[in-house]
C-alpha atoms as a PDB file:
ATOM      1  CA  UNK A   1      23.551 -13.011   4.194  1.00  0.00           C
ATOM      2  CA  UNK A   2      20.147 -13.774   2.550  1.00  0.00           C
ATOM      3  CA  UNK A   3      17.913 -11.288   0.778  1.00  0.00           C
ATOM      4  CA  UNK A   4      15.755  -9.500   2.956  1.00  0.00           C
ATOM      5  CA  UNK A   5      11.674  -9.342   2.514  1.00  0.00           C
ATOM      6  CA  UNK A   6       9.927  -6.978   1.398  1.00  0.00           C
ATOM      7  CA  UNK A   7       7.906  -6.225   4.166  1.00  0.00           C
ATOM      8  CA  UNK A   8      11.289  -5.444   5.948  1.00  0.00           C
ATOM      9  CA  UNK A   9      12.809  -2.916   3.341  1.00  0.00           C
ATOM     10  CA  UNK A  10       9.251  -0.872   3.579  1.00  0.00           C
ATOM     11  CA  UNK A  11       9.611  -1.294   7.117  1.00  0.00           C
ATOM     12  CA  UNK A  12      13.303   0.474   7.218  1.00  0.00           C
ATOM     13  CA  UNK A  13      12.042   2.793   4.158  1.00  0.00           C
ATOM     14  CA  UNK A  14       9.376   4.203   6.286  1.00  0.00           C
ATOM     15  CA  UNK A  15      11.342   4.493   9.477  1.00  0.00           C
ATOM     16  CA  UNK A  16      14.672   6.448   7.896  1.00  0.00           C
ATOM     17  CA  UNK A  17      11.985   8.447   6.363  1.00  0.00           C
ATOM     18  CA  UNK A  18      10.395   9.773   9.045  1.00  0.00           C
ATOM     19  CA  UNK A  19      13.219   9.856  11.106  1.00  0.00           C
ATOM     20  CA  UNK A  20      14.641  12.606   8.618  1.00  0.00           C
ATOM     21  CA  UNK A  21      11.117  14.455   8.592  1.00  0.00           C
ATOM     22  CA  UNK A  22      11.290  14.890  12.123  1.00  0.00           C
ATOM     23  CA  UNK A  23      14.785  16.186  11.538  1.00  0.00           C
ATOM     24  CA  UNK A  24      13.483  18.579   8.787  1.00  0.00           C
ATOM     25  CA  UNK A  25      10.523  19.927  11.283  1.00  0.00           C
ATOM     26  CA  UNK A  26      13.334  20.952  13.847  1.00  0.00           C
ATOM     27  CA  UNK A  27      16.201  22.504  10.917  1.00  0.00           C
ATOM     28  CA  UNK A  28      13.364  24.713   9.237  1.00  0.00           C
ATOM     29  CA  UNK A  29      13.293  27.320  11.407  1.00  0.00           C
ATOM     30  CA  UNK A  30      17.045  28.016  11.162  1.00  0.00           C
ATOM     31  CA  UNK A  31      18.729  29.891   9.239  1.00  0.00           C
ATOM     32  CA  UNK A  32      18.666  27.799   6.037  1.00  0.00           C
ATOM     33  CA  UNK A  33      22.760  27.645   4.310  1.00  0.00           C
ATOM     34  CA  UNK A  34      22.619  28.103   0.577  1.00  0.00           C
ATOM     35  CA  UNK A  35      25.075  25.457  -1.056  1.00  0.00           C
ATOM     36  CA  UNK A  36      23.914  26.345  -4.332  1.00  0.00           C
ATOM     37  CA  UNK A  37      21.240  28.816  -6.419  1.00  0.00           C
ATOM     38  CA  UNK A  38      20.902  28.483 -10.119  1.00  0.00           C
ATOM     39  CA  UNK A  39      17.506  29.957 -11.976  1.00  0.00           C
ATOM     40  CA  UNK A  40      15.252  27.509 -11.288  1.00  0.00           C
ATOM     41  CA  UNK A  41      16.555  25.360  -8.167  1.00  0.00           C
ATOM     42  CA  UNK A  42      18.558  26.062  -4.589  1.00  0.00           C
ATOM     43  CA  UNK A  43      20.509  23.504  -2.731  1.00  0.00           C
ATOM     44  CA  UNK A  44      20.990  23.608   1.029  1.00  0.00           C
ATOM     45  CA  UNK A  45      23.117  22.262   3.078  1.00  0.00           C
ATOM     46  CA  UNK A  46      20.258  20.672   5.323  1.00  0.00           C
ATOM     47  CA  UNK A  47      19.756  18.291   1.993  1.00  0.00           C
ATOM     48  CA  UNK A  48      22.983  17.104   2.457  1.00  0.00           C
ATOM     49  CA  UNK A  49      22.706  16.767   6.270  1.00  0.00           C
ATOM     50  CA  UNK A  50      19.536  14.944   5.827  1.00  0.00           C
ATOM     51  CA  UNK A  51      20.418  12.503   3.192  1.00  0.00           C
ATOM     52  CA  UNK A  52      23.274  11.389   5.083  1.00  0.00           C
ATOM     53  CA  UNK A  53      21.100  10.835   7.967  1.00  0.00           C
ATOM     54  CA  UNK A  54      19.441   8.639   5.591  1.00  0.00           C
ATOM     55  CA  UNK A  55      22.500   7.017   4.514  1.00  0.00           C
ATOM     56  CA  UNK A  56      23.834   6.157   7.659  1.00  0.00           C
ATOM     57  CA  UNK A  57      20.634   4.516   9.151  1.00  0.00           C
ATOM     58  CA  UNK A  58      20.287   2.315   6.418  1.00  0.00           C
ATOM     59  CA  UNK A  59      24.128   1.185   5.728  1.00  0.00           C
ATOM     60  CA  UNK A  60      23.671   0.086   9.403  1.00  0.00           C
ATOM     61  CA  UNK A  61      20.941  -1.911   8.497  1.00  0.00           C
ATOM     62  CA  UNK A  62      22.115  -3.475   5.245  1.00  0.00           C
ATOM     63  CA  UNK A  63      25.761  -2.707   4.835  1.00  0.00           C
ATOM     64  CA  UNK A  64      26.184  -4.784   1.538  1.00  0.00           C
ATOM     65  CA  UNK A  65      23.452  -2.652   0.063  1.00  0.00           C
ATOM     66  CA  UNK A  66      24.300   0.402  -2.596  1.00  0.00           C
ATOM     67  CA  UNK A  67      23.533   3.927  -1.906  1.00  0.00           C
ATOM     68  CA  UNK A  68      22.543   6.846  -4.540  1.00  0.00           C
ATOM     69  CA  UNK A  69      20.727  10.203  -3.208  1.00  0.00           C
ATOM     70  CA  UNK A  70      20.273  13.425  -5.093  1.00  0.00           C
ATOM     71  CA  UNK A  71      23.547  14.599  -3.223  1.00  0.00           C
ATOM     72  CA  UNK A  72      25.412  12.396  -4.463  1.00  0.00           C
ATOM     73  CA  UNK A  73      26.297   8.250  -4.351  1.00  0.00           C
ATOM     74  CA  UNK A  74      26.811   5.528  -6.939  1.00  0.00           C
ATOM     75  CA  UNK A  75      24.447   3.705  -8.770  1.00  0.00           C
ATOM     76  CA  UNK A  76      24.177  -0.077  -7.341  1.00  0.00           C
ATOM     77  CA  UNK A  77      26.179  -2.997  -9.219  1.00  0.00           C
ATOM     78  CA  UNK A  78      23.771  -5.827 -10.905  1.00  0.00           C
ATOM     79  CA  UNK A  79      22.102  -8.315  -9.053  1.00  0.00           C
ATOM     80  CA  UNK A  80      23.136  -5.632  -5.909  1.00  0.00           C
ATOM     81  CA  UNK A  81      20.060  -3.880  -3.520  1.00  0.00           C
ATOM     82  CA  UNK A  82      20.048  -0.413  -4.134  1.00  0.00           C
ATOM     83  CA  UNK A  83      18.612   2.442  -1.946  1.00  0.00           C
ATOM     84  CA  UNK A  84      17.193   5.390  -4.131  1.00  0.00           C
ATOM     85  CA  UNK A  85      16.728   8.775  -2.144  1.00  0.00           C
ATOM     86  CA  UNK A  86      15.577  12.377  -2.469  1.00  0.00           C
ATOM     87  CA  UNK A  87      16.210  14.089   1.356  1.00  0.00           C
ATOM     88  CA  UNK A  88      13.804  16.517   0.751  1.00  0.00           C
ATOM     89  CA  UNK A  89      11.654  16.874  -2.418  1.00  0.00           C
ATOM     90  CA  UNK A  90      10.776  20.522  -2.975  1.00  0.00           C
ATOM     91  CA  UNK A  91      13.774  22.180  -1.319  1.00  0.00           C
ATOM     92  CA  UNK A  92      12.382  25.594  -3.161  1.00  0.00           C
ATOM     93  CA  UNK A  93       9.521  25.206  -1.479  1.00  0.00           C
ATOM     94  CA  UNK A  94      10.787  24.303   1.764  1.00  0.00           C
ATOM     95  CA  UNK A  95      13.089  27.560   1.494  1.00  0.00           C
ATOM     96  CA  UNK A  96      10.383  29.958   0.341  1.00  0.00           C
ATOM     97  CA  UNK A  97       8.494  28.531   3.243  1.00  0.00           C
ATOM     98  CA  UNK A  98       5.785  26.964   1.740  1.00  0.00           C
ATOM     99  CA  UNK A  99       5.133  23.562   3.452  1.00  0.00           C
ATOM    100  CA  UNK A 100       4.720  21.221   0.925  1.00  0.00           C
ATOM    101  CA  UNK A 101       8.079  18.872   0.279  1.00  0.00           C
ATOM    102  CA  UNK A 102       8.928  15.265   1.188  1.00  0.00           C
ATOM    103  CA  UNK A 103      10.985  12.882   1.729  1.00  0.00           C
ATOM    104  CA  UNK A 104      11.569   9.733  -0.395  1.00  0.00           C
ATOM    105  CA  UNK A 105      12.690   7.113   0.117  1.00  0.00           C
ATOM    106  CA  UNK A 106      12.770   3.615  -2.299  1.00  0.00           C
ATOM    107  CA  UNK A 107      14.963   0.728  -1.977  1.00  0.00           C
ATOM    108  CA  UNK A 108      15.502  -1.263  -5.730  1.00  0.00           C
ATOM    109  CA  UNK A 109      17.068  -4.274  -7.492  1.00  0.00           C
ATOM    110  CA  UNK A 110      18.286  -3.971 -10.739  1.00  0.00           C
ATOM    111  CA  UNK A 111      16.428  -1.290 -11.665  1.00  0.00           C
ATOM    112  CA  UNK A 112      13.440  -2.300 -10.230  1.00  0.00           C
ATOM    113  CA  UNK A 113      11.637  -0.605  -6.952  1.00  0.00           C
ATOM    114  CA  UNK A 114      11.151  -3.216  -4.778  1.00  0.00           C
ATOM    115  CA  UNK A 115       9.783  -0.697  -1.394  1.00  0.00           C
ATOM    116  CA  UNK A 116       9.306   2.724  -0.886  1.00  0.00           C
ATOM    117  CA  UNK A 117       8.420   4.827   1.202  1.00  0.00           C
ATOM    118  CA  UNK A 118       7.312   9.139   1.221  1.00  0.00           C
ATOM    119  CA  UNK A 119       6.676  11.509   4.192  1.00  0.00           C
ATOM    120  CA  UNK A 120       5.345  14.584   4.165  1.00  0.00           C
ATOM    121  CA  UNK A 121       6.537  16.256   7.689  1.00  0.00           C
ATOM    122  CA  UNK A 122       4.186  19.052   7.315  1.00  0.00           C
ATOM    123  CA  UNK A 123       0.907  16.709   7.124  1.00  0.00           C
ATOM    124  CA  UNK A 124       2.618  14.267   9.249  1.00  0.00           C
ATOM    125  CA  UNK A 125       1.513  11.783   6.368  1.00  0.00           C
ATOM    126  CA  UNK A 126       3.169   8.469   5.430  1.00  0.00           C
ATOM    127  CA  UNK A 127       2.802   6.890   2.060  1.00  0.00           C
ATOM    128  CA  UNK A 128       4.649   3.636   1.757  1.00  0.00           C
ATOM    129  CA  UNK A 129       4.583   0.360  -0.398  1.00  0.00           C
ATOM    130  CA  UNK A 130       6.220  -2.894  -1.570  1.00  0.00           C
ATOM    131  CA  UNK A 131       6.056  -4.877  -4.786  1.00  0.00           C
ATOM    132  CA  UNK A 132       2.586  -7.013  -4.282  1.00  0.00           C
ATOM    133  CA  UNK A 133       1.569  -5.462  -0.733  1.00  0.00           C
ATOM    134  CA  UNK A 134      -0.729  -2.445  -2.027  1.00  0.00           C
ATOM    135  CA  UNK A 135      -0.075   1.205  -0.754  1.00  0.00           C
ATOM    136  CA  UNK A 136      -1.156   3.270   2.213  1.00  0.00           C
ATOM    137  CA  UNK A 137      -1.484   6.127   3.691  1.00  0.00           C
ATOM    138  CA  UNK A 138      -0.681   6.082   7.716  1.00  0.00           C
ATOM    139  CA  UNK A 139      -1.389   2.454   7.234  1.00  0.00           C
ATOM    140  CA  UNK A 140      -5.089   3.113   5.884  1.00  0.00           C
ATOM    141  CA  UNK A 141      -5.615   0.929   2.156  1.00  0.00           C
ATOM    142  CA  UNK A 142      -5.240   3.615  -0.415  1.00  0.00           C
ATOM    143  CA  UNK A 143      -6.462   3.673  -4.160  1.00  0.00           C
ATOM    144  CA  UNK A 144      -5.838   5.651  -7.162  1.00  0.00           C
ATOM    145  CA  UNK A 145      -9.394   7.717  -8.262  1.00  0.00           C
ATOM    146  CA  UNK A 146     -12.253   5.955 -10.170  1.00  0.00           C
ATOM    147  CA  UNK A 147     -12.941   9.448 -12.147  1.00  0.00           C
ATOM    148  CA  UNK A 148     -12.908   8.100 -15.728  1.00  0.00           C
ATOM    149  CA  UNK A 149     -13.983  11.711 -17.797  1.00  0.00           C
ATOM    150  CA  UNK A 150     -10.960  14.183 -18.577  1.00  0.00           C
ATOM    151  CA  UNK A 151     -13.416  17.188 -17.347  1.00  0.00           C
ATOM    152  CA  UNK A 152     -13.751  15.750 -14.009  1.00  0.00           C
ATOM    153  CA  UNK A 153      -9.641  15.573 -13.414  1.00  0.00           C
ATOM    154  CA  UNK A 154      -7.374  17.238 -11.401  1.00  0.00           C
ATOM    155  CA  UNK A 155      -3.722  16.926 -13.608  1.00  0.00           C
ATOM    156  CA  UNK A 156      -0.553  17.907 -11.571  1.00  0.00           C
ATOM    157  CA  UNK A 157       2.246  19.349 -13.788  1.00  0.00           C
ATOM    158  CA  UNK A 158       5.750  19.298 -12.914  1.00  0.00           C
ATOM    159  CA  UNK A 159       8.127  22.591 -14.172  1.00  0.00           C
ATOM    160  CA  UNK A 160      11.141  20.870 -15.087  1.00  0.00           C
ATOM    161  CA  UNK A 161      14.549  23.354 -14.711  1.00  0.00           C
ATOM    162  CA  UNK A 162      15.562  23.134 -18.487  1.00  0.00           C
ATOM    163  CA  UNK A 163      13.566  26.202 -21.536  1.00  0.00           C
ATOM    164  CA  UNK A 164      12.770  22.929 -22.921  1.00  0.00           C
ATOM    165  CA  UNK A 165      10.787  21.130 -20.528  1.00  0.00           C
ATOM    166  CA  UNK A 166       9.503  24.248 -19.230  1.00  0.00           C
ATOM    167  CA  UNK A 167       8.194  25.052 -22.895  1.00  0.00           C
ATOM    168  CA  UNK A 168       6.656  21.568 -23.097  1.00  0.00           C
ATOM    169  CA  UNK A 169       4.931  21.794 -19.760  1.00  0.00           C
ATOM    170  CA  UNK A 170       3.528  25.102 -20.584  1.00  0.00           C
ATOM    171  CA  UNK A 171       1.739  23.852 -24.072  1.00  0.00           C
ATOM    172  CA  UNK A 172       0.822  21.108 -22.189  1.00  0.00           C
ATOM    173  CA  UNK A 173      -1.079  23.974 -19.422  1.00  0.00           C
ATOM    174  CA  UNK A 174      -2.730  25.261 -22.048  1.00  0.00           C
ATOM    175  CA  UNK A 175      -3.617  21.852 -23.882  1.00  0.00           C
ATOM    176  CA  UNK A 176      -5.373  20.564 -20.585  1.00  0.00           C
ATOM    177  CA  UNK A 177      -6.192  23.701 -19.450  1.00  0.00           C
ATOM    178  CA  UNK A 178      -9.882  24.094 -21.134  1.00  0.00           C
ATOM    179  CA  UNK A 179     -10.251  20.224 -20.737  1.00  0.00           C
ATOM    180  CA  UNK A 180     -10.366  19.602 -17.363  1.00  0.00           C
ATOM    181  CA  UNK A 181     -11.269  20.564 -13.815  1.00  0.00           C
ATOM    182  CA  UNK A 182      -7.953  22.150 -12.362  1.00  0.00           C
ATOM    183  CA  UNK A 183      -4.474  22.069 -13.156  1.00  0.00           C
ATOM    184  CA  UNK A 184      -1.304  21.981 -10.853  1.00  0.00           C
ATOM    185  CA  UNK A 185       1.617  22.662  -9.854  1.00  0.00           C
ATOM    186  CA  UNK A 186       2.939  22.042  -6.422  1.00  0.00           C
ATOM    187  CA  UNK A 187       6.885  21.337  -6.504  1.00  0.00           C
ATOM    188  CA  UNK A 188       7.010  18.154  -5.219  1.00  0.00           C
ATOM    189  CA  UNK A 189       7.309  14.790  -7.969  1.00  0.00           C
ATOM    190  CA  UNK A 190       7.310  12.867  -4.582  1.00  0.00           C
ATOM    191  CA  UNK A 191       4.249  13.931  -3.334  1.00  0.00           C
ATOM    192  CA  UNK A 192       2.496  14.445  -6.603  1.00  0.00           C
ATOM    193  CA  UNK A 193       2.868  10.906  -7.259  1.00  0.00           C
ATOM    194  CA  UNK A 194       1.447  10.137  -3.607  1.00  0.00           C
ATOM    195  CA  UNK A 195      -1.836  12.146  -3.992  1.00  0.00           C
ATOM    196  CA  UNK A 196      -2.397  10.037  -7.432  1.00  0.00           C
ATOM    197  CA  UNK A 197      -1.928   6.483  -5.578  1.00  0.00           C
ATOM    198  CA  UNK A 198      -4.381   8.074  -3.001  1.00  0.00           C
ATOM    199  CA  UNK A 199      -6.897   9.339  -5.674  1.00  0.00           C
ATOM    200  CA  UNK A 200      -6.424  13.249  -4.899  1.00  0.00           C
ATOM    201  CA  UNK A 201      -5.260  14.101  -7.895  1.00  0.00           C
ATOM    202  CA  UNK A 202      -5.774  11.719 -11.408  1.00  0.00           C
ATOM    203  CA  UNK A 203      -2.433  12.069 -13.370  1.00  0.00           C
ATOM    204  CA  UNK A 204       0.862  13.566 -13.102  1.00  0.00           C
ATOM    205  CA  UNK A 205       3.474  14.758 -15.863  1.00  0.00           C
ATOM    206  CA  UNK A 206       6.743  15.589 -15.615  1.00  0.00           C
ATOM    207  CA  UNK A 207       9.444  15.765 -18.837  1.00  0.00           C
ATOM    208  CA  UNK A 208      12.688  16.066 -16.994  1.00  0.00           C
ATOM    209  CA  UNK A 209      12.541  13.965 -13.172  1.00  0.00           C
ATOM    210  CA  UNK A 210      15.691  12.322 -11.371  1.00  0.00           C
ATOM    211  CA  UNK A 211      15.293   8.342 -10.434  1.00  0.00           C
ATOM    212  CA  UNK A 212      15.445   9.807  -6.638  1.00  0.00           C
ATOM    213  CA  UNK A 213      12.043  12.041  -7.401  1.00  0.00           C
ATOM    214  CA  UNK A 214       9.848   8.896  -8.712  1.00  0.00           C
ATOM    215  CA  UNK A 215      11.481   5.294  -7.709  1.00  0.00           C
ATOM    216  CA  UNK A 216       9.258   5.316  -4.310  1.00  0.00           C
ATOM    217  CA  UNK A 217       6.300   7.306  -5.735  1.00  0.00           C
ATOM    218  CA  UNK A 218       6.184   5.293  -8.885  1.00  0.00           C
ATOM    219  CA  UNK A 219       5.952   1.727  -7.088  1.00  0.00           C
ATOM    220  CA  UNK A 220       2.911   3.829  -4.681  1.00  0.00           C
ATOM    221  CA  UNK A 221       0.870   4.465  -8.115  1.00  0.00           C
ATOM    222  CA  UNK A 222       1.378   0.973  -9.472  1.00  0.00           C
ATOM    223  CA  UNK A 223       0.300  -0.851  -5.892  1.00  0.00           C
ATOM    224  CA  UNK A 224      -2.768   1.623  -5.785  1.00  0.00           C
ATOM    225  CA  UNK A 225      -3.920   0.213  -8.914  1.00  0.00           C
ATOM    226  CA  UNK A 226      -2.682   2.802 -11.288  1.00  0.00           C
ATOM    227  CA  UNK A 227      -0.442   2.982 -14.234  1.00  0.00           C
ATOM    228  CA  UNK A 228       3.076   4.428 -14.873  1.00  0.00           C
ATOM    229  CA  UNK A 229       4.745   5.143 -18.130  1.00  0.00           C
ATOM    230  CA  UNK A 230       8.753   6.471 -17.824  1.00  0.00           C
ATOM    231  CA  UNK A 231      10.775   6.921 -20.938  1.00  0.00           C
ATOM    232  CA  UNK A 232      13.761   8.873 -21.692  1.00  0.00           C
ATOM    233  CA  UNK A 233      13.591  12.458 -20.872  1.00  0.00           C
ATOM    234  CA  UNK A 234      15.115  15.901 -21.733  1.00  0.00           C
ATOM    235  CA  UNK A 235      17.904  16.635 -21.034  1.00  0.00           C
ATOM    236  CA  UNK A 236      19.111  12.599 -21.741  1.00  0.00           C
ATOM    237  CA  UNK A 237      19.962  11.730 -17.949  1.00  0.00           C
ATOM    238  CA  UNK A 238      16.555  12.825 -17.042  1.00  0.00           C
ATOM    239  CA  UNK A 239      13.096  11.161 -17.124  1.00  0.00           C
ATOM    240  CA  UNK A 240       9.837  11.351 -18.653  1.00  0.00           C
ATOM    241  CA  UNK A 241       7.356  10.458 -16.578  1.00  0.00           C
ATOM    242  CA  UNK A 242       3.143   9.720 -16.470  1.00  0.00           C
ATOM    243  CA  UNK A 243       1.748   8.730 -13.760  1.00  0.00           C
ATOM    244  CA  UNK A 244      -2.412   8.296 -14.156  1.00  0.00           C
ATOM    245  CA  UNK A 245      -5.191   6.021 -12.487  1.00  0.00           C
ATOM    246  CA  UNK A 246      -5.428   4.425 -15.963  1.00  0.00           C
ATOM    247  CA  UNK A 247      -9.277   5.996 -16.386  1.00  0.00           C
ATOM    248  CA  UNK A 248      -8.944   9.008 -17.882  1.00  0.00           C
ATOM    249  CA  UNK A 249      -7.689   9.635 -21.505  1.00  0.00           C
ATOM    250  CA  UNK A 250      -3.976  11.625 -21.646  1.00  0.00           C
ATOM    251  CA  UNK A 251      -4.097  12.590 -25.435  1.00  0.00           C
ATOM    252  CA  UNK A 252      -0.863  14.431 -24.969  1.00  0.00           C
ATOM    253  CA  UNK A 253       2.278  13.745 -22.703  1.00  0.00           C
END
């Protein structure tokens, strides 16, 4: 079989994606099952309803392809196509009620997002992307922000689940704090990375993110012209990740 395009995989990532918003919009009324509750993070069972949704519409699509979601899967085999997911990005928020989560949805080769693709059900908003094709937003040209002084930014923080990272993020709060316009924190590594590629907000930070939070959001930043630093994280199978529009100075990360 020969590789697919691009244009195809963002094609399939945006269509599984809001295919499992839509299912999202009609589960969140119910009665929401608890898999899971630890201090700082719940697991439902709609998650794992959702991302085998996911799984299913894209196996039929590209059966030779790997599979690895945040509820599970195994990590793609080299020179093997390799869908990266996250059902629904900001399950606490989802369960709390507040609507602002995603879905995400990135397709890679060897290590390398190739398309992506993140809806936000509540907004009805779809970000999506491939490797040279720029990023959008409902198919309108999006850009990261031109705002170039550090007292003009808006800097998204993300509160990882470890005393760690949480201790980092919060010296990092009160580092930035003084320095720029706003700071926050909204839950969501999927869609914090989708309001930098669209210029809402100017950089995002998080010390401890899964692959499945950033390989589609990531790739969105990079096509909208911004940059993207990821490094080891704490604890070791976790990421550290900056995401900025490349303007404004980050003296600490």
């Amino acid at each position: 079989m020969g590789q697919p395009n691009l244009a195809s995989l963002r094609v399939l990532a945006e269509q599984v994606a809001r295919n499992a918003g839509q299912a999202i919009r009609k589960a969140k009324d119910e009665s929401l099952e608890v898999d899971s509750a630890e201090q700082h993070d719940i697991k439902l069972e709609l998650d794992r309803r959702i991302q085998e949704q996911i799984r299913r519409e894209i196996i039929a699509a590209y059966p030779e392809h790997g599979f690895l979601g945040e509820e599970g899967g195994a990590a793609a085999n080299p020179g093997q196509h390799e869908w990266v997911v996250d059902p629904i990005d900001g399950t606490v928020n989802l369960f709390y009620g507040i609507p602002h989560y995603a879905v995400s949805v990135a397709c890679r080769l060897d290590g390398r997002s190739l398309a992506g693709s993140i809806y936000d059900p509540n907004r009805d908003e779809m970000f999506s992307t491939h490797a040279g094709g720029g990023s959008t937003c409902n198919g309108k040209k999006i850009q990261v922000a031109k705002r170039i002084k550090l007292e003009e930014a808006v800097i998204a923080l993300g509160f990882s689940k470890g005393k760690a990272t949480i201790d980092k993020c919060l010296e990092l709060y009160q580092f930035y704090g003084g320095r720029v316009r706003k700071m926050r924190a909204m839950g969501s590594a999927a869609l914090d990375l989708a309001y930098v590629a669209a210029g809402r907000l100017d950089a995002y930070i998080e010390q401890g993110v899964s692959i499945w939070d950033v390989a589609a959001g990531a790739l969105l930043v990079e096509e909208a012209g911004g940059q993207v630093r990821i490094s080891a994280g704490e604890p070791s199978d976790k990421l550290h990740l900056v995401a900025s529009n490349g303007r404004i100075p980050l003296e600490r990360v």
